[in-house]
PDB file of N, CA and C in Angstrom:
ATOM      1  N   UNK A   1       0.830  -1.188   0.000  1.00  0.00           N
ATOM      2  CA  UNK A   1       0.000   0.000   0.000  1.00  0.00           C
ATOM      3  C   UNK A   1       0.875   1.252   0.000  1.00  0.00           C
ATOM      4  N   UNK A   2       2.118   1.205   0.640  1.00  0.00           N
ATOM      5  CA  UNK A   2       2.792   2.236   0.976  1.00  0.00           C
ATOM      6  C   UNK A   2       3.575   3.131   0.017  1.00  0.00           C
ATOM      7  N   UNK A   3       3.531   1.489  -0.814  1.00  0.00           N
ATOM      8  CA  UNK A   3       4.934   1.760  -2.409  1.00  0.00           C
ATOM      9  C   UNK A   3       3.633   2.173  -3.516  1.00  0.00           C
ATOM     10  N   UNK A   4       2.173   1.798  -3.511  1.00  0.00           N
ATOM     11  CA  UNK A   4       1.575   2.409  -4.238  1.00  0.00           C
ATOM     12  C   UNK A   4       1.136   4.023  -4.446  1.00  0.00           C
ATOM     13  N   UNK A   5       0.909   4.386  -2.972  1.00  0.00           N
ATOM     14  CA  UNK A   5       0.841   5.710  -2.435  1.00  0.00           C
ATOM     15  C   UNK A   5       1.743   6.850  -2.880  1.00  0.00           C
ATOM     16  N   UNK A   6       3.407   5.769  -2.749  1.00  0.00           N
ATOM     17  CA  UNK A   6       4.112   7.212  -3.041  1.00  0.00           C
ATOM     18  C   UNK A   6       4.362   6.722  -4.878  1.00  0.00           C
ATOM     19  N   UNK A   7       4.056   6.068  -5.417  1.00  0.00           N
ATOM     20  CA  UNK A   7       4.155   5.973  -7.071  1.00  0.00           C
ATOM     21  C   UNK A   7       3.168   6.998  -6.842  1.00  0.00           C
ATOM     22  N   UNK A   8       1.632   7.179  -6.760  1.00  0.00           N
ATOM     23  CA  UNK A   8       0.442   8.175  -6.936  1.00  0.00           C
ATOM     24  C   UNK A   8       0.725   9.475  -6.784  1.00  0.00           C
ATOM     25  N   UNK A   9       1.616   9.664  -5.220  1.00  0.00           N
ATOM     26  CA  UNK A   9       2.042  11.031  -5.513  1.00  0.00           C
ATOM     27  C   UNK A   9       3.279  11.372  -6.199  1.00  0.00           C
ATOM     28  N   UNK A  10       4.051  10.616  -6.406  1.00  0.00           N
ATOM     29  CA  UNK A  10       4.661  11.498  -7.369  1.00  0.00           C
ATOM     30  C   UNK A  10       4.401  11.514  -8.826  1.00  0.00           C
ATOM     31  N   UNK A  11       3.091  10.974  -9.149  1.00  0.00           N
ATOM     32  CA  UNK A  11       2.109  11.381 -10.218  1.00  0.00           C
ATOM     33  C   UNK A  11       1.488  12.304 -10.016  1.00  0.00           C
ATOM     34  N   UNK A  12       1.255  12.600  -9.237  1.00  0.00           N
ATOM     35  CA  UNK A  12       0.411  13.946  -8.688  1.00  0.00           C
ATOM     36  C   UNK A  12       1.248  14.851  -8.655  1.00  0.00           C
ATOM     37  N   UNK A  13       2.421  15.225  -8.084  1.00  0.00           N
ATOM     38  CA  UNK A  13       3.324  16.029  -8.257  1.00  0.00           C
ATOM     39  C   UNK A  13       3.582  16.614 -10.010  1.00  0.00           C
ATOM     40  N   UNK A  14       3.741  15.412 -10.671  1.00  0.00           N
ATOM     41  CA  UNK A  14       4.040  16.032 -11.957  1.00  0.00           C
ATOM     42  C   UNK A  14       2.565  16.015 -12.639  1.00  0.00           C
ATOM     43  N   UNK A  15       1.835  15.961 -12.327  1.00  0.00           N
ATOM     44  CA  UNK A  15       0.346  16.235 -12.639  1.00  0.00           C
ATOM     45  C   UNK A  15       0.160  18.333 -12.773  1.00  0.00           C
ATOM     46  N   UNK A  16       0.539  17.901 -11.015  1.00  0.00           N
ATOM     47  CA  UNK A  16       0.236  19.349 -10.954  1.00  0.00           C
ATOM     48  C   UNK A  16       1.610  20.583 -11.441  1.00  0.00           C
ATOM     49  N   UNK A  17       2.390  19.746 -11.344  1.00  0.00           N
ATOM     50  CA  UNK A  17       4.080  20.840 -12.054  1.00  0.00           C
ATOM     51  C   UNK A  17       3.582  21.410 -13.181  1.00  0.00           C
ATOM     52  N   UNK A  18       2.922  20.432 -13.792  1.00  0.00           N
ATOM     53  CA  UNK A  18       2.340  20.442 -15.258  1.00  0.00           C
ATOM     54  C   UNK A  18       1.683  21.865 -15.366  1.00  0.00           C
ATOM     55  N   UNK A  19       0.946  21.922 -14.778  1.00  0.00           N
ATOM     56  CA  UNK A  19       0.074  22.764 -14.840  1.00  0.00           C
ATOM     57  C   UNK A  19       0.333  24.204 -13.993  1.00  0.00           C
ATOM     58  N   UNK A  20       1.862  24.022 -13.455  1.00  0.00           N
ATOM     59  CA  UNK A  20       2.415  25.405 -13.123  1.00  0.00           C
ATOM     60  C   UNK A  20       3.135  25.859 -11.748  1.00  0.00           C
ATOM     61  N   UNK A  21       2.334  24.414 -10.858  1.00  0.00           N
ATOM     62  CA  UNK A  21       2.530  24.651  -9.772  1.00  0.00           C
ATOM     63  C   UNK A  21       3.947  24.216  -8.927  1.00  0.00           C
ATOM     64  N   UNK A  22       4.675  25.008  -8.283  1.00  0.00           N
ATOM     65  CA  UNK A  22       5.699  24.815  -7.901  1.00  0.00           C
ATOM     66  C   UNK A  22       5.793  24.168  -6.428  1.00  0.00           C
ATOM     67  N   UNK A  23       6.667  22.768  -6.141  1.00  0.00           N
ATOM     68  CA  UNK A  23       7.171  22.024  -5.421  1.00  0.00           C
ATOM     69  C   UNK A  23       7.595  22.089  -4.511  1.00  0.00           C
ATOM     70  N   UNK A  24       7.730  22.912  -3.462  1.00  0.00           N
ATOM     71  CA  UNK A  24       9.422  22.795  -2.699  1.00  0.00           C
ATOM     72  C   UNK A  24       9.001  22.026  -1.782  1.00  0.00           C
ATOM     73  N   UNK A  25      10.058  20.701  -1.561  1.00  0.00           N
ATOM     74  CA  UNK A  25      10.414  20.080  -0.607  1.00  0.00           C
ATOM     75  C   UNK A  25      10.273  20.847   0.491  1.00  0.00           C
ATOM     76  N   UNK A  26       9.568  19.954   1.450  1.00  0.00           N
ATOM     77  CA  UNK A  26       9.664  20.296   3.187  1.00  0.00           C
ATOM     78  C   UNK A  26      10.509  20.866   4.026  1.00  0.00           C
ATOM     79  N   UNK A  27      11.798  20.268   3.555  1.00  0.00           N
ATOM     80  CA  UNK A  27      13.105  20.764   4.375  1.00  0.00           C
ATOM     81  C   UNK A  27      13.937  22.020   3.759  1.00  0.00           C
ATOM     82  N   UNK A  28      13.367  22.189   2.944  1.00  0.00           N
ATOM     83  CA  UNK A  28      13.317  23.848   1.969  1.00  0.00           C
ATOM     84  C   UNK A  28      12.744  24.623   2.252  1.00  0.00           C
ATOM     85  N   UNK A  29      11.517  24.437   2.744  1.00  0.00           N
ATOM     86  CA  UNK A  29      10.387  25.565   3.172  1.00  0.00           C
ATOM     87  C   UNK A  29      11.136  27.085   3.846  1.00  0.00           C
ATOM     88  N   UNK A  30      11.144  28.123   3.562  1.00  0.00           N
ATOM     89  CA  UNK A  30      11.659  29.136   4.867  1.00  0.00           C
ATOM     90  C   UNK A  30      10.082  29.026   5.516  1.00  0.00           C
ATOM     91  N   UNK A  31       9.906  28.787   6.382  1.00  0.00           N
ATOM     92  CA  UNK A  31       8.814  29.076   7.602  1.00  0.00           C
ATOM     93  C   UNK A  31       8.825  30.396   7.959  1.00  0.00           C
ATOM     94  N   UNK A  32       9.446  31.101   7.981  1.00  0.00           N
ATOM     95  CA  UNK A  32       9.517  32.810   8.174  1.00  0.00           C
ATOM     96  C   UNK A  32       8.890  33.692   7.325  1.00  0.00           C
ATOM     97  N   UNK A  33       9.270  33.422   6.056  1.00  0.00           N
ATOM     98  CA  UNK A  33       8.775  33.684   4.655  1.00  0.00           C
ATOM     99  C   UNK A  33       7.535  33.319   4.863  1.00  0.00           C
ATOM    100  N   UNK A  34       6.799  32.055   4.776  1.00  0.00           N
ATOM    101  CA  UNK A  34       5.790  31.546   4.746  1.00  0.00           C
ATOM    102  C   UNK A  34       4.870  32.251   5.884  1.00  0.00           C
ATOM    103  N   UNK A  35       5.146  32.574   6.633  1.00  0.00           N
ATOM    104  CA  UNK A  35       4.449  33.078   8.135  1.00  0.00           C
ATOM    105  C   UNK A  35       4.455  34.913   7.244  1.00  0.00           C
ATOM    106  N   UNK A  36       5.304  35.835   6.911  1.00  0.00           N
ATOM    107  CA  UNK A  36       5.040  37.025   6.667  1.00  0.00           C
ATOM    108  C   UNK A  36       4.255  37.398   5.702  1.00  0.00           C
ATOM    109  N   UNK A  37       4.080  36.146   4.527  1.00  0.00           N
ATOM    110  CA  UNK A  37       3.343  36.367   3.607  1.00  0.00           C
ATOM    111  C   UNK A  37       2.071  36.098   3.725  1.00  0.00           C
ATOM    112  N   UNK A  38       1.503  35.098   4.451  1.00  0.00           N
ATOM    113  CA  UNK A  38       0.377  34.591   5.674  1.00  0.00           C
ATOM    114  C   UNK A  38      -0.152  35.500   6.148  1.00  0.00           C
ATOM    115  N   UNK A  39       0.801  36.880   6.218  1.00  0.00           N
ATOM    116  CA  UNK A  39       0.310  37.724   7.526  1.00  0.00           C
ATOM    117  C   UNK A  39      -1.207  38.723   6.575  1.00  0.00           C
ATOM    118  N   UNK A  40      -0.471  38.910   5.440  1.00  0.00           N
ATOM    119  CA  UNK A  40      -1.880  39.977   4.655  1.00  0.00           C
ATOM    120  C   UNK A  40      -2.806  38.942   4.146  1.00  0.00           C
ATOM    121  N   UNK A  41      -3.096  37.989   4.256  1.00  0.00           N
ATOM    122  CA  UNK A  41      -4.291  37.636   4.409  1.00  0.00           C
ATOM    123  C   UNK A  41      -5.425  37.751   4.929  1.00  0.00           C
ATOM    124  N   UNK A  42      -4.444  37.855   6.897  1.00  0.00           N
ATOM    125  CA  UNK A  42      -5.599  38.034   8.245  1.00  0.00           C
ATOM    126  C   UNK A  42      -5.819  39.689   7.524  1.00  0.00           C
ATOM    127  N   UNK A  43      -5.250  40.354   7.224  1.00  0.00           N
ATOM    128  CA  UNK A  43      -5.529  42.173   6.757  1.00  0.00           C
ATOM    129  C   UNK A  43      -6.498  42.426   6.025  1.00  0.00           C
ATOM    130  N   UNK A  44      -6.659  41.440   4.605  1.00  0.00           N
ATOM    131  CA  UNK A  44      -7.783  41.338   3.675  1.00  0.00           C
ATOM    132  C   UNK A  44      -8.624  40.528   4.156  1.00  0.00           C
ATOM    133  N   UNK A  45      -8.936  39.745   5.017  1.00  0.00           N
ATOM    134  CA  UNK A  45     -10.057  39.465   5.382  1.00  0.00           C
ATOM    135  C   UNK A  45     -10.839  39.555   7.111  1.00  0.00           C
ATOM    136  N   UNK A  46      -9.855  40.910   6.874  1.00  0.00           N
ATOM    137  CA  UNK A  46     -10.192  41.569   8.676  1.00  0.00           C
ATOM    138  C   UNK A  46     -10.430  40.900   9.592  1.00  0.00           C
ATOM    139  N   UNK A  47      -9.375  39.703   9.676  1.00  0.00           N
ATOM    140  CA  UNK A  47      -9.573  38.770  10.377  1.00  0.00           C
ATOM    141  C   UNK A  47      -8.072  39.367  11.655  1.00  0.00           C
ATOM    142  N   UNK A  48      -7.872  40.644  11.312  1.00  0.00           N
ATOM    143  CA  UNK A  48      -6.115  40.314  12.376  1.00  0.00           C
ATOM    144  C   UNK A  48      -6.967  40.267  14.114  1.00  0.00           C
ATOM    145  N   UNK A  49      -7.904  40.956  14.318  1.00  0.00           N
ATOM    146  CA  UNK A  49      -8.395  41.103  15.544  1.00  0.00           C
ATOM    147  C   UNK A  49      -9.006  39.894  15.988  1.00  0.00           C
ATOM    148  N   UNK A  50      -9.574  39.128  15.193  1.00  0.00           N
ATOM    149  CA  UNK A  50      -9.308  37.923  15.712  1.00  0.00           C
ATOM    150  C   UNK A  50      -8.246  36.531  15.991  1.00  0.00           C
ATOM    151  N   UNK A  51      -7.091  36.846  15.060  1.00  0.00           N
ATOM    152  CA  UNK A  51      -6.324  35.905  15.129  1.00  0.00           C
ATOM    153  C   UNK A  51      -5.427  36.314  16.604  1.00  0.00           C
ATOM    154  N   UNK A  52      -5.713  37.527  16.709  1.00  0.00           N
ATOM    155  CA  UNK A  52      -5.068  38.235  17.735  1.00  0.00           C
ATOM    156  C   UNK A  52      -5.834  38.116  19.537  1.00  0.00           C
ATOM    157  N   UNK A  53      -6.905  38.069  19.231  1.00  0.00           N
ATOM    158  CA  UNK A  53      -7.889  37.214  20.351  1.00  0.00           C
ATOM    159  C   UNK A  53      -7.207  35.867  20.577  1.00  0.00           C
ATOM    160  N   UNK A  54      -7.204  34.572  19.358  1.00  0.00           N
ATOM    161  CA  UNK A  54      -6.809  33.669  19.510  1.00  0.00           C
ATOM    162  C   UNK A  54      -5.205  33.623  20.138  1.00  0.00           C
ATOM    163  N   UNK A  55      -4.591  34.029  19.370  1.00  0.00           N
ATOM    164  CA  UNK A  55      -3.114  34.216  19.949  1.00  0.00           C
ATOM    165  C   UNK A  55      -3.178  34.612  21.325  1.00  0.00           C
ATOM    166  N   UNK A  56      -3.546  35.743  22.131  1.00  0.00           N
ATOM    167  CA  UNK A  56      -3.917  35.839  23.101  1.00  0.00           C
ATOM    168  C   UNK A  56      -4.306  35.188  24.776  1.00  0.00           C
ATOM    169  N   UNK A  57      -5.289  34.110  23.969  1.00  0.00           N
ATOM    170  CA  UNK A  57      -5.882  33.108  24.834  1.00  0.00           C
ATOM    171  C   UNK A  57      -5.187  31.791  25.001  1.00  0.00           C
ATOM    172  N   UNK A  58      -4.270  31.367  23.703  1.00  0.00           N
ATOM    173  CA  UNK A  58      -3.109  30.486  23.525  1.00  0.00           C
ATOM    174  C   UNK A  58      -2.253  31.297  24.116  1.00  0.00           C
ATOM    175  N   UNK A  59      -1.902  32.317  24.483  1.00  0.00           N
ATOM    176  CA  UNK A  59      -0.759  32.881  25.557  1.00  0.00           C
ATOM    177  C   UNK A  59       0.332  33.068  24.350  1.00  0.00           C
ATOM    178  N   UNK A  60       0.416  33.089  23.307  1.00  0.00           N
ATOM    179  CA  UNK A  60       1.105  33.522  22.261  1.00  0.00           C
ATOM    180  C   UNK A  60       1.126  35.282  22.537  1.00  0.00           C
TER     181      UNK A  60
END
């Protein structure tokens, strides 16, 4: 099951490359990057006052 799974995704991977979308490996990720660009989202959907409640109550 395990060896079928990863044949599927890496059909899926070049499924979707195909069509434009870019890859990066896990251990590539910047997480920093990913978190600042994250951030104008909560802005456009006037969500910062609440993520900011949540953060809050998680003691973040």
């Amino acid at each position: 099951m395990s060896k079928k799974m990863e044949q599927e995704t890496e059909q899926l991977k070049k499924e979707i490359a195909a069509h434009g979308v870019t890859i990066i490996p896990a251990n590539e990720i910047d997480i920093a990057a990913f978190k600042k660009a994250g951030e104008a989202a909560y802005t456009k959907l006037n969500l910062v006052q609440a993520r900011d409640t949540v953060f809050k109550e998680m003691g973040k």
